[in-house]
C-alpha atoms as a PDB file:
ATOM      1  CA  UNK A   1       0.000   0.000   0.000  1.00  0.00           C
ATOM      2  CA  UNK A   2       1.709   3.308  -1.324  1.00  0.00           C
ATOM      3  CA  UNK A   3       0.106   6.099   1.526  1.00  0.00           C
ATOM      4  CA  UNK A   4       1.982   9.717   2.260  1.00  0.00           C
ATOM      5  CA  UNK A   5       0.777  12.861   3.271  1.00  0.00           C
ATOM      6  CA  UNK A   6       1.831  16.633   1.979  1.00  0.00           C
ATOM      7  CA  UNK A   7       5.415  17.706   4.090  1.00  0.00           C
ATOM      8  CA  UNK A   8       7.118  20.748   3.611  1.00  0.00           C
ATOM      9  CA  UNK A   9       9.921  21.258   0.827  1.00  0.00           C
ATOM     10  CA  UNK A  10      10.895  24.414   2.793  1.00  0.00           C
ATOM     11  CA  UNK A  11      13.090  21.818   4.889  1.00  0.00           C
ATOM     12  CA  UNK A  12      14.437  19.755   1.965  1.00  0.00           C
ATOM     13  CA  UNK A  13      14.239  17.517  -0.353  1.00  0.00           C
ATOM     14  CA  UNK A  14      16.296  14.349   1.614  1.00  0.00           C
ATOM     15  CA  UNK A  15      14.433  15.379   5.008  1.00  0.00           C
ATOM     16  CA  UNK A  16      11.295  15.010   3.746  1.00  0.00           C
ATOM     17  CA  UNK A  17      12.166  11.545   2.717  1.00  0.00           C
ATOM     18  CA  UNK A  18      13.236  10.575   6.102  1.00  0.00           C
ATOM     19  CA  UNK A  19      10.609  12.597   7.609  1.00  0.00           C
ATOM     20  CA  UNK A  20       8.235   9.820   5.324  1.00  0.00           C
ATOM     21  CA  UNK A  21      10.365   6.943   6.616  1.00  0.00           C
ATOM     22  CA  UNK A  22       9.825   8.325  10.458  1.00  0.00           C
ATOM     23  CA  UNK A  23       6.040   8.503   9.859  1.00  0.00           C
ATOM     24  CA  UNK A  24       5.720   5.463   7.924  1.00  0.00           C
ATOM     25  CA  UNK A  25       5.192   6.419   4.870  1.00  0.00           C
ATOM     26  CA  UNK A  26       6.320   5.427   1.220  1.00  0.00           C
ATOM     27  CA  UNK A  27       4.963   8.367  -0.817  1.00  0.00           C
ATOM     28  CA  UNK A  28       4.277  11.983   0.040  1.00  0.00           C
ATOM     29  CA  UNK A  29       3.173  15.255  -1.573  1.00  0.00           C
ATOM     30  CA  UNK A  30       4.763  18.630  -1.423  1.00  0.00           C
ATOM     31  CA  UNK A  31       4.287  22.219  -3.435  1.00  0.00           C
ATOM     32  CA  UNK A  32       6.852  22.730  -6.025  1.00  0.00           C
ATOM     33  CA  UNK A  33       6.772  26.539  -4.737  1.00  0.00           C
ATOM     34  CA  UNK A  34       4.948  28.857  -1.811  1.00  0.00           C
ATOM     35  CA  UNK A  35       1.456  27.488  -2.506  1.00  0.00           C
ATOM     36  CA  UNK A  36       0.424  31.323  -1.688  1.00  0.00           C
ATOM     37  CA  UNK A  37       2.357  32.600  -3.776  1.00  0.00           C
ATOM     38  CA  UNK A  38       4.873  32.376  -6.544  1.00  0.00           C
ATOM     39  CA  UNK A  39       8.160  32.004  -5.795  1.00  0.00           C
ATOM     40  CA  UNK A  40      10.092  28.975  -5.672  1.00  0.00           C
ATOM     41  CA  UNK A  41      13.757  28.305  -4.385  1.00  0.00           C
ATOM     42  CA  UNK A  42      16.726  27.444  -6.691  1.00  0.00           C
ATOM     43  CA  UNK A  43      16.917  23.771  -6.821  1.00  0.00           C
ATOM     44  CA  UNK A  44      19.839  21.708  -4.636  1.00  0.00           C
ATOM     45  CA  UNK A  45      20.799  19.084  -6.839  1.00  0.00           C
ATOM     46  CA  UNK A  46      22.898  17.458  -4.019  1.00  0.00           C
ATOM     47  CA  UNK A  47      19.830  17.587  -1.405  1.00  0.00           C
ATOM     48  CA  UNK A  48      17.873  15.695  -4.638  1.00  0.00           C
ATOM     49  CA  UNK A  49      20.314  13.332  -5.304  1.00  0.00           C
ATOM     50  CA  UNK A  50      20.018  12.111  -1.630  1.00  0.00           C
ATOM     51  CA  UNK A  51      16.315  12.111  -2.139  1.00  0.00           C
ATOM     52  CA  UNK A  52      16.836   9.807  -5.166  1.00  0.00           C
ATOM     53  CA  UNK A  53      18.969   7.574  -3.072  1.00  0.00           C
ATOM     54  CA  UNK A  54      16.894   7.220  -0.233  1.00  0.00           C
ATOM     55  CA  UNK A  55      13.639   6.374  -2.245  1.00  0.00           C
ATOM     56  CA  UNK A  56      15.329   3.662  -3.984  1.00  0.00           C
ATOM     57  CA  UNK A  57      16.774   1.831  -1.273  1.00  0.00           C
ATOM     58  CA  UNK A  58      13.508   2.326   0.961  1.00  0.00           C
ATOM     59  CA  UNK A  59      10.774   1.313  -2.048  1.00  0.00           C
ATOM     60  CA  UNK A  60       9.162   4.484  -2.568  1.00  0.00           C
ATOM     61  CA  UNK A  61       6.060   4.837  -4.829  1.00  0.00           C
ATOM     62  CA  UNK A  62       5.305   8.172  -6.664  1.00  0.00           C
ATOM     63  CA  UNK A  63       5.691  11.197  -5.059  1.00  0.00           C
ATOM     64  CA  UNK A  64       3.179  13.611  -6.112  1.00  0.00           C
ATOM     65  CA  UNK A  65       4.045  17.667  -6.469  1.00  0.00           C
ATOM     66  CA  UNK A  66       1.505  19.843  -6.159  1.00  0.00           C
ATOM     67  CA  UNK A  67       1.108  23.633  -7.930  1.00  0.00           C
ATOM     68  CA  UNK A  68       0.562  26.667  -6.113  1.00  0.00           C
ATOM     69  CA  UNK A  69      -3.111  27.930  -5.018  1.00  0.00           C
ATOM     70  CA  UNK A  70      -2.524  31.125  -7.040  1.00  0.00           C
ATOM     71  CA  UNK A  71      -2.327  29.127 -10.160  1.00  0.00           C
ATOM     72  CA  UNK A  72      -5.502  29.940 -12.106  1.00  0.00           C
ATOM     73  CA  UNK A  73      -5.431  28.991 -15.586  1.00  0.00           C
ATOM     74  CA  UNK A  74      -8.771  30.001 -16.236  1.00  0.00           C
ATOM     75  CA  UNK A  75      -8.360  33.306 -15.312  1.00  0.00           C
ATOM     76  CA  UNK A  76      -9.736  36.229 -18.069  1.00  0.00           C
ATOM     77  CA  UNK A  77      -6.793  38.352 -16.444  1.00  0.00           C
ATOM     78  CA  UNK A  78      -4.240  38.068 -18.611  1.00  0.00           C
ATOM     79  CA  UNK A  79      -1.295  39.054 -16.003  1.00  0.00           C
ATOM     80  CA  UNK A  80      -3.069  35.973 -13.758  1.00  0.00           C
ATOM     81  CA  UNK A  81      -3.361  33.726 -16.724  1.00  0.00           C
ATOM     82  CA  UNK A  82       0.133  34.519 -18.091  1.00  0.00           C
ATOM     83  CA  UNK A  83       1.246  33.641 -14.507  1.00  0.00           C
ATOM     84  CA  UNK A  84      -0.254  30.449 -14.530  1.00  0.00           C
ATOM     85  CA  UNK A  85       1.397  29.257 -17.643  1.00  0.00           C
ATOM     86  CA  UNK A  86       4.579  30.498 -16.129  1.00  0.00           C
ATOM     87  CA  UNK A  87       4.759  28.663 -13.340  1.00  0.00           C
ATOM     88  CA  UNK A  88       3.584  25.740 -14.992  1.00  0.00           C
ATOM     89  CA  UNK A  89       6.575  25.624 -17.480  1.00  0.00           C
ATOM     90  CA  UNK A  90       8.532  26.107 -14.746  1.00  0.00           C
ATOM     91  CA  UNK A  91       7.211  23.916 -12.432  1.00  0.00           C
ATOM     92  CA  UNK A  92       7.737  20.870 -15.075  1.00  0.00           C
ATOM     93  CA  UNK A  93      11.265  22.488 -15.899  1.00  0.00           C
ATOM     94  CA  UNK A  94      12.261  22.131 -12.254  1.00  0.00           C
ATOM     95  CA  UNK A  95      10.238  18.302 -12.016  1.00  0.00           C
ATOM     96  CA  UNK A  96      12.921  17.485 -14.399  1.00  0.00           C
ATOM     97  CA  UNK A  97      15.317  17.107 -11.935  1.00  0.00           C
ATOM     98  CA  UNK A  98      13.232  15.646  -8.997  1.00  0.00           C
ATOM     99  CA  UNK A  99      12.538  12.048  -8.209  1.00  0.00           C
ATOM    100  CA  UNK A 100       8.816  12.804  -9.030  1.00  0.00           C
ATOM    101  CA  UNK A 101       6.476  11.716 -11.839  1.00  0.00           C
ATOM    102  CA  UNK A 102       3.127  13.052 -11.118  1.00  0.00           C
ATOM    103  CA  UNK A 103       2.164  17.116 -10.837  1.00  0.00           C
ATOM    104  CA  UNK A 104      -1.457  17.976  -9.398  1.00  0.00           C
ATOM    105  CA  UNK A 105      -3.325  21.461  -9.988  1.00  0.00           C
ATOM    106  CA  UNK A 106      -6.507  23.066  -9.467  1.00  0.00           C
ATOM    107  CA  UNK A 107      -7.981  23.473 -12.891  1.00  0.00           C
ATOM    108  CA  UNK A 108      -8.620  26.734 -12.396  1.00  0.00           C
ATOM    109  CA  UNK A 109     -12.071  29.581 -11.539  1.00  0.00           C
ATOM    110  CA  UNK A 110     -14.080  31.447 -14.172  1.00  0.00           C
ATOM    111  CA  UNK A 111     -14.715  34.083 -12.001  1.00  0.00           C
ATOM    112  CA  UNK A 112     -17.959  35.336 -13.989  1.00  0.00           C
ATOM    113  CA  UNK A 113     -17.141  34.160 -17.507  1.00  0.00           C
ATOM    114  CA  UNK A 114     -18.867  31.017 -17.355  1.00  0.00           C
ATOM    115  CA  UNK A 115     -17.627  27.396 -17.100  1.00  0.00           C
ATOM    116  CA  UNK A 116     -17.237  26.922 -20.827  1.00  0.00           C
ATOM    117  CA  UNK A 117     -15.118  29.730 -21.184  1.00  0.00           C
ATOM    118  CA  UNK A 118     -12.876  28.458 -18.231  1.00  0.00           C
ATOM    119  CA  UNK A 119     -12.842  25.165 -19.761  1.00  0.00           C
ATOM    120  CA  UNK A 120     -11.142  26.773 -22.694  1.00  0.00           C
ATOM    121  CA  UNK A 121      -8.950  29.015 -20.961  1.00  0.00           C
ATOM    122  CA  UNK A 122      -7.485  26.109 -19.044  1.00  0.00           C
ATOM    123  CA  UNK A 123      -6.752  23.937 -22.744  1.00  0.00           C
ATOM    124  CA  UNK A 124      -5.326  26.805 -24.415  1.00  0.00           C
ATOM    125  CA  UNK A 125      -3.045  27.760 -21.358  1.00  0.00           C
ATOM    126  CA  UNK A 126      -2.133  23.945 -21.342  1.00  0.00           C
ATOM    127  CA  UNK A 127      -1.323  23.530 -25.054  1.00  0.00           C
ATOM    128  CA  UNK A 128       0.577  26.594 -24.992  1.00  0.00           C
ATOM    129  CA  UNK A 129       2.869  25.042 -21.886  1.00  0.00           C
ATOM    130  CA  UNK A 130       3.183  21.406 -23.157  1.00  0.00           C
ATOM    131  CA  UNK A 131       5.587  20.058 -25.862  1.00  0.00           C
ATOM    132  CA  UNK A 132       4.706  16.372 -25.576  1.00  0.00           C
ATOM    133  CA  UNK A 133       8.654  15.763 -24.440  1.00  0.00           C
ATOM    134  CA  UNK A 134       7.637  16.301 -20.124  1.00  0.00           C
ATOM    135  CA  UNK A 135       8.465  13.264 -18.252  1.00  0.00           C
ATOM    136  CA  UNK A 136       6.045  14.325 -15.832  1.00  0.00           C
ATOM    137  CA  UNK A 137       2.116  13.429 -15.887  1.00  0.00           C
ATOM    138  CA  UNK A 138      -0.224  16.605 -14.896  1.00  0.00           C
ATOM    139  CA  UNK A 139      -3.523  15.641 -13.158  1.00  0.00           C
ATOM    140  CA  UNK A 140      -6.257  17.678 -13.111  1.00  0.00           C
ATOM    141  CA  UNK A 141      -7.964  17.350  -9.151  1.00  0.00           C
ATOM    142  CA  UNK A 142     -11.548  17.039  -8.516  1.00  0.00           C
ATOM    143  CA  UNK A 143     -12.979  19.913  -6.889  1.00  0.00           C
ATOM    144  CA  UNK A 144     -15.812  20.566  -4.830  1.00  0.00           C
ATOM    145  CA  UNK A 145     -17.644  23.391  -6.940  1.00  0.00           C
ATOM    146  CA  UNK A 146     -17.435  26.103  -4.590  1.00  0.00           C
ATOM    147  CA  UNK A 147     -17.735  29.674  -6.151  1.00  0.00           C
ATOM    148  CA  UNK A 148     -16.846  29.537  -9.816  1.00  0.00           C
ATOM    149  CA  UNK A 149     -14.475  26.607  -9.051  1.00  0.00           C
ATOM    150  CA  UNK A 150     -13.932  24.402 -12.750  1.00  0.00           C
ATOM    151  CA  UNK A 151     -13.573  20.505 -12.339  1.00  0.00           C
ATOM    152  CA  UNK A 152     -16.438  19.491  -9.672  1.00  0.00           C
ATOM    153  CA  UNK A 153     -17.893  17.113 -12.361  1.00  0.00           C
ATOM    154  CA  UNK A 154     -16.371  14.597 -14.633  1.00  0.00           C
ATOM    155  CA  UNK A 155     -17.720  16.263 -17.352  1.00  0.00           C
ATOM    156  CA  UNK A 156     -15.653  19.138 -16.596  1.00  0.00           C
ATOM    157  CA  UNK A 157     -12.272  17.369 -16.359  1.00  0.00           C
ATOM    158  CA  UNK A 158     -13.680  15.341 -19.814  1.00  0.00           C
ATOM    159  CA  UNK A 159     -14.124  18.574 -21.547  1.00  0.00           C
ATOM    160  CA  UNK A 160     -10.496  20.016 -20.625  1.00  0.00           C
ATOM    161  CA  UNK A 161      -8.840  16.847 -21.790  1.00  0.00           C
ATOM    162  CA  UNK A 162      -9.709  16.712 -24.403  1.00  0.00           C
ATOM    163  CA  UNK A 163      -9.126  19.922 -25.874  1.00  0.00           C
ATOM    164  CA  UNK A 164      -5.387  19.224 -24.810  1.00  0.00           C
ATOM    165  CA  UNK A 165      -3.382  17.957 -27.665  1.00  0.00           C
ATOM    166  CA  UNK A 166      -1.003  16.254 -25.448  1.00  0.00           C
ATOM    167  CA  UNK A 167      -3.832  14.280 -23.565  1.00  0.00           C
ATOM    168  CA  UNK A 168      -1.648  11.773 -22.874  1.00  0.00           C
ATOM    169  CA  UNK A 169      -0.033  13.678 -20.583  1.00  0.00           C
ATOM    170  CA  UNK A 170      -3.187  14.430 -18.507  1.00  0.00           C
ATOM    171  CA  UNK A 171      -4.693  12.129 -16.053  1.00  0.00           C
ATOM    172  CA  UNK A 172      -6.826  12.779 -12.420  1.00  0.00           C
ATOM    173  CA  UNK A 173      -6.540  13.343  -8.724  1.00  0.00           C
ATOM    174  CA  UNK A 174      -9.634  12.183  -6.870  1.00  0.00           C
ATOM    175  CA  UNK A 175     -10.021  14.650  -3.996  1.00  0.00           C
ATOM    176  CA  UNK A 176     -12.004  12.351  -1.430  1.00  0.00           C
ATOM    177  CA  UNK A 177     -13.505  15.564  -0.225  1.00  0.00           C
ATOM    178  CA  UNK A 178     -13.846  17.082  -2.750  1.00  0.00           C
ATOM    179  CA  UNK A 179     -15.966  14.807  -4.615  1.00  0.00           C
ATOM    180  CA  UNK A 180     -17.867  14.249  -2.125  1.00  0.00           C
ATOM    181  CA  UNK A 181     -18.828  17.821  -1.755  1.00  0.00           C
ATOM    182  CA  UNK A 182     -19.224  17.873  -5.222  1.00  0.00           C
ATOM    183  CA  UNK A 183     -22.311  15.480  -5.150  1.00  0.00           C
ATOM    184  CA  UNK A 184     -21.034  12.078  -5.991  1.00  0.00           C
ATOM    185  CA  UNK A 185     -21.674   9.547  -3.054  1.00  0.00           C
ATOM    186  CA  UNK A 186     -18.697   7.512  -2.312  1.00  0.00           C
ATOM    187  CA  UNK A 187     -20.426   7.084   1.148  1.00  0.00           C
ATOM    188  CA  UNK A 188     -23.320   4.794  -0.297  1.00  0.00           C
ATOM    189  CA  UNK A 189     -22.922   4.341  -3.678  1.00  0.00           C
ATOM    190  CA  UNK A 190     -18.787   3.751  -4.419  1.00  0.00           C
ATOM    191  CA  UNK A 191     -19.179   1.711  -7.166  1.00  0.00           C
ATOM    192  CA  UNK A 192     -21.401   3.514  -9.630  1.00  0.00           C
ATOM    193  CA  UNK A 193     -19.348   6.368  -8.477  1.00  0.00           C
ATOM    194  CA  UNK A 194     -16.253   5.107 -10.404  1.00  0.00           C
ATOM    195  CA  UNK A 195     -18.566   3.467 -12.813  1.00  0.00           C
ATOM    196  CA  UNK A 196     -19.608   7.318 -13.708  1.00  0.00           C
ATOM    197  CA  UNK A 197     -16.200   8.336 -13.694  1.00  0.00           C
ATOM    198  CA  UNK A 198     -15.189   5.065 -15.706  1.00  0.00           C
ATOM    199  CA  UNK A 199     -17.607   6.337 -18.369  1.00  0.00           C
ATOM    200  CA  UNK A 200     -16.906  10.016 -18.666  1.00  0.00           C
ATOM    201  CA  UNK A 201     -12.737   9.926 -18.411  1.00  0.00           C
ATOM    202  CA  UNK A 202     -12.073   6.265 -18.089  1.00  0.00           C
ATOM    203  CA  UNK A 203     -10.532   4.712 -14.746  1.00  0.00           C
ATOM    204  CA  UNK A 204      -7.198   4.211 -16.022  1.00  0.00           C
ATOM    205  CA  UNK A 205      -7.182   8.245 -16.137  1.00  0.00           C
ATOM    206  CA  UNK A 206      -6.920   7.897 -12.378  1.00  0.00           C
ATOM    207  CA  UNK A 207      -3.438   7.610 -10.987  1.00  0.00           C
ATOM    208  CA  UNK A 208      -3.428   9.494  -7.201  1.00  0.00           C
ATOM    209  CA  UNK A 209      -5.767  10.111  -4.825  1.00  0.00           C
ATOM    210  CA  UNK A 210      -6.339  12.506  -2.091  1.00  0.00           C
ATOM    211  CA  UNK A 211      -7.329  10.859   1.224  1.00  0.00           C
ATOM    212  CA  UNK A 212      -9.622  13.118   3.169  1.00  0.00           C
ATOM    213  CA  UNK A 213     -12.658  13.441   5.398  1.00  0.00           C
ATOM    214  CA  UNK A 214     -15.044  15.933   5.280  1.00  0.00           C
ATOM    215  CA  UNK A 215     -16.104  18.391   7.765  1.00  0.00           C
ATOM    216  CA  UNK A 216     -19.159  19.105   5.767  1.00  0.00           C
ATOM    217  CA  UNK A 217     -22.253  17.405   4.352  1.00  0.00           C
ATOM    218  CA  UNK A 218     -22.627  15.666   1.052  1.00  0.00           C
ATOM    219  CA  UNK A 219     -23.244  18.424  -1.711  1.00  0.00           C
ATOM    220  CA  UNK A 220     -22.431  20.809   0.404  1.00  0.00           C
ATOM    221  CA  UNK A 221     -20.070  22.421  -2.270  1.00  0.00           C
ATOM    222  CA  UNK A 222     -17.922  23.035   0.393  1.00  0.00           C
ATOM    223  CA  UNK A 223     -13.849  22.169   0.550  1.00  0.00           C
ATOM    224  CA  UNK A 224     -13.072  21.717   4.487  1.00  0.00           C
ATOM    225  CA  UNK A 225     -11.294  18.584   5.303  1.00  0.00           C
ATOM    226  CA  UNK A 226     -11.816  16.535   8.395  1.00  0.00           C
ATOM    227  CA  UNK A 227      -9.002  13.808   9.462  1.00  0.00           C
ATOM    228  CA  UNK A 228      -9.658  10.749   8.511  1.00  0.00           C
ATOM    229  CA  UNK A 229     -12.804   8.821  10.559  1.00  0.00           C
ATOM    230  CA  UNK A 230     -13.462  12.286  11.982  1.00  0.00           C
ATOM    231  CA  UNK A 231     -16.229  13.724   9.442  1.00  0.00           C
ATOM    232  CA  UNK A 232     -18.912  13.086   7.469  1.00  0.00           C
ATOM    233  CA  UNK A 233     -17.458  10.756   4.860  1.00  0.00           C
ATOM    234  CA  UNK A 234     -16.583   8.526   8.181  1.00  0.00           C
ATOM    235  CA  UNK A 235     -13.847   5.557   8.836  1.00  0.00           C
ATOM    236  CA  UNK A 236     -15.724   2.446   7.021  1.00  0.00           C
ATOM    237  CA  UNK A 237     -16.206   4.629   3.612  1.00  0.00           C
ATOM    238  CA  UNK A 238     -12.404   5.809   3.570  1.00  0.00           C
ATOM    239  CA  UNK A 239     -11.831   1.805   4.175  1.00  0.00           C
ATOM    240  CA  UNK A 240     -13.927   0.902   1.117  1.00  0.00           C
ATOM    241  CA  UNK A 241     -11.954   3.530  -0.824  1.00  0.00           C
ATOM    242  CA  UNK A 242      -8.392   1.993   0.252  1.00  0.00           C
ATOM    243  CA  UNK A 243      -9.547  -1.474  -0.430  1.00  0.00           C
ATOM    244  CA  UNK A 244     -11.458  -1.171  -3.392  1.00  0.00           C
ATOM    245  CA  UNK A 245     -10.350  -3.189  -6.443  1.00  0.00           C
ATOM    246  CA  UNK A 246     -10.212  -0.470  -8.667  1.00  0.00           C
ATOM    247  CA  UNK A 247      -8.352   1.694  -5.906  1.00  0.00           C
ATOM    248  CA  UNK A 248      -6.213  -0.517  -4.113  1.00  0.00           C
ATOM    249  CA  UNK A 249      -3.442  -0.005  -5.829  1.00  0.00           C
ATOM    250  CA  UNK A 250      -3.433   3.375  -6.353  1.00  0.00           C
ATOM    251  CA  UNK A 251      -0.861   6.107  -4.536  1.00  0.00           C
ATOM    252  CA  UNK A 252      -3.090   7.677  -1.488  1.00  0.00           C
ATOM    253  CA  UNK A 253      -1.933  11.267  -0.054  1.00  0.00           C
ATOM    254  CA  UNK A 254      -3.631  12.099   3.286  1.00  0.00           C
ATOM    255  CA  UNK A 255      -4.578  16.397   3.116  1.00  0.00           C
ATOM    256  CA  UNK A 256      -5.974  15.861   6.536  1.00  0.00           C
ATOM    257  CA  UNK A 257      -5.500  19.042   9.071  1.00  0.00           C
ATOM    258  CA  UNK A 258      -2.431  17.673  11.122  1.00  0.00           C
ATOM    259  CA  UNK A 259       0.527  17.421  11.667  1.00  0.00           C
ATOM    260  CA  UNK A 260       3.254  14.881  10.591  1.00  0.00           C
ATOM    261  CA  UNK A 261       3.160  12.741  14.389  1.00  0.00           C
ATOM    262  CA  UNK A 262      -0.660  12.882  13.782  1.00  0.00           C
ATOM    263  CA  UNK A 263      -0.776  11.997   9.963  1.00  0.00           C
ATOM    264  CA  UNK A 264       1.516   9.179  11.335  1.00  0.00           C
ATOM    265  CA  UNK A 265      -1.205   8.017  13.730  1.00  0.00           C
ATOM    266  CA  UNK A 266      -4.062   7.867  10.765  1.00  0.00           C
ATOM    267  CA  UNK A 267      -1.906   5.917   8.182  1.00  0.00           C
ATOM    268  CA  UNK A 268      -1.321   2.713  11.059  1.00  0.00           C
ATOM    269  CA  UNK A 269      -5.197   3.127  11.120  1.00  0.00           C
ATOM    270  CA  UNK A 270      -5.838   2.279   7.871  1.00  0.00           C
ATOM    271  CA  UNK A 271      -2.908  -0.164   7.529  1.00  0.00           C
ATOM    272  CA  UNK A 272      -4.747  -2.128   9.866  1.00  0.00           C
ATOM    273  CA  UNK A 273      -7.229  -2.670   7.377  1.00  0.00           C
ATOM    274  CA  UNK A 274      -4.890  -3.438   4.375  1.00  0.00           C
END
């Protein structure tokens, strides 16, 4: 079972690893820059190497990078949209170097204009970034639909990919939360959950997911995780998730609201059940 949680990059790249190893985990997720805003620090290609190291000789799984909040690539502002695409580029640039193969954003917010007009914003800002050479695959994360938030339905994420010429290169993050927010009942109805998805994208589109309760009700269109067993998506539907066929074998990133001692304490909880 490949489960992580997000740690800091702020304290390097080798002590997250071990930070992982102390914890008990084999994956984790981290922002490739300050997630509030855009800056990011000039890469230590020793501090990497040692990352490298340690993930081979401890049997890592794929760690998972994650792009700044203030990435909105659906923006009509062109100084926020031309931001966007920079960090992106650079973002990939940079994930050159880095033991990591998978980069998660936020599609993006219309902010007025309409979801169709996001939709294309985000494609066109992604085919202008992409040159079909990356080594790394970008996932477009479920959201909850709160404000003008793109993504919230499969259709959505269906829509973006495939107005991206390099679709390959695009795949999903299930947000546990998020989804469940969104209006799709993992709680009670899993399986024609990922039958729906299955449909509209196609489950082999699905390479991480985000492990999180919910401190809100279902269709709530609200994004406030819970830790895990502590909200209203509750223990035995997170253990349904993590065992599932479909699932199982899947890289799992806890978002939960704690720290890493705590995030510790949650993953032996569901080992237990794996």
């Amino acid at each position: 079972m490949h489960i992580g949680c997000h740690l800091m990059v702020s304290k390097g790249y080798e002590n997250m690893g071990k930070v992982a190893l102390e914890i008990g985990a084999n994956v984790f997720q981290f922002f490739t820059r300050n997630p509030r805003g855009g800056k990011a620090k000039a890469l230590d290609l020793e501090d990497v190497e040692k990352l490298r190291v340690l993930m081979k000789e401890n049997d890592f799984g794929p760690l998972l990078a994650h792009a700044p909040y203030t990435m909105n690539m659906a923006s009509y502002k062109e100084d926020t949209w031309e931001f966007a695409k920079r960090t992106l580029a650079d973002d990939l640039k940079r994930l050159e170097d880095i033991p990591c193969s998978l980069y998660t954003f936020h599609p993006g917010s219309h902010t007025g204009k309409g979801y169709d007009y996001g939709i294309e914003r985000i494609a066109t800002g992604l085919n202008e970034v992409f040159t079909g050479n990356e080594n790394t695959l970008i996932l477009l994360e479920t959201m909850s639909g709160k404000g003008t938030e793109i993504g919230y339905t499969f259709e959505q994420l269906r829509a973006i990919m495939d107005k991206v010429k390099y679709s390959e290169m695009l795949g999903v993050t299930l947000d546990t939360c998020h989804v469940f927010s969104a209006g799709y009942d993992i709680v009670n109805d899993l399986d024609n959950v990922l039958e729906q998805f299955d449909n509209i994208i196609g489950i082999d589109q699905l390479k991480a997911i985000h492990l999180n309760d919910s401190m809100k009700e279902f269709n709530s269109r609200k994004d406030r995780h819970a830790g895990i067993g502590e909200g209203t998506i509750g223990l035995e539907a997170i253990v349904k998730i993590i065992t599932h066929p479909q699932l199982k074998d899947l890289p799992f990133y806890l978002e939960t609201p704690y720290d890493p001692e705590g995030h510790r304490k949650e993953m032996e909880l569901l080992k237990t059940f794996r």
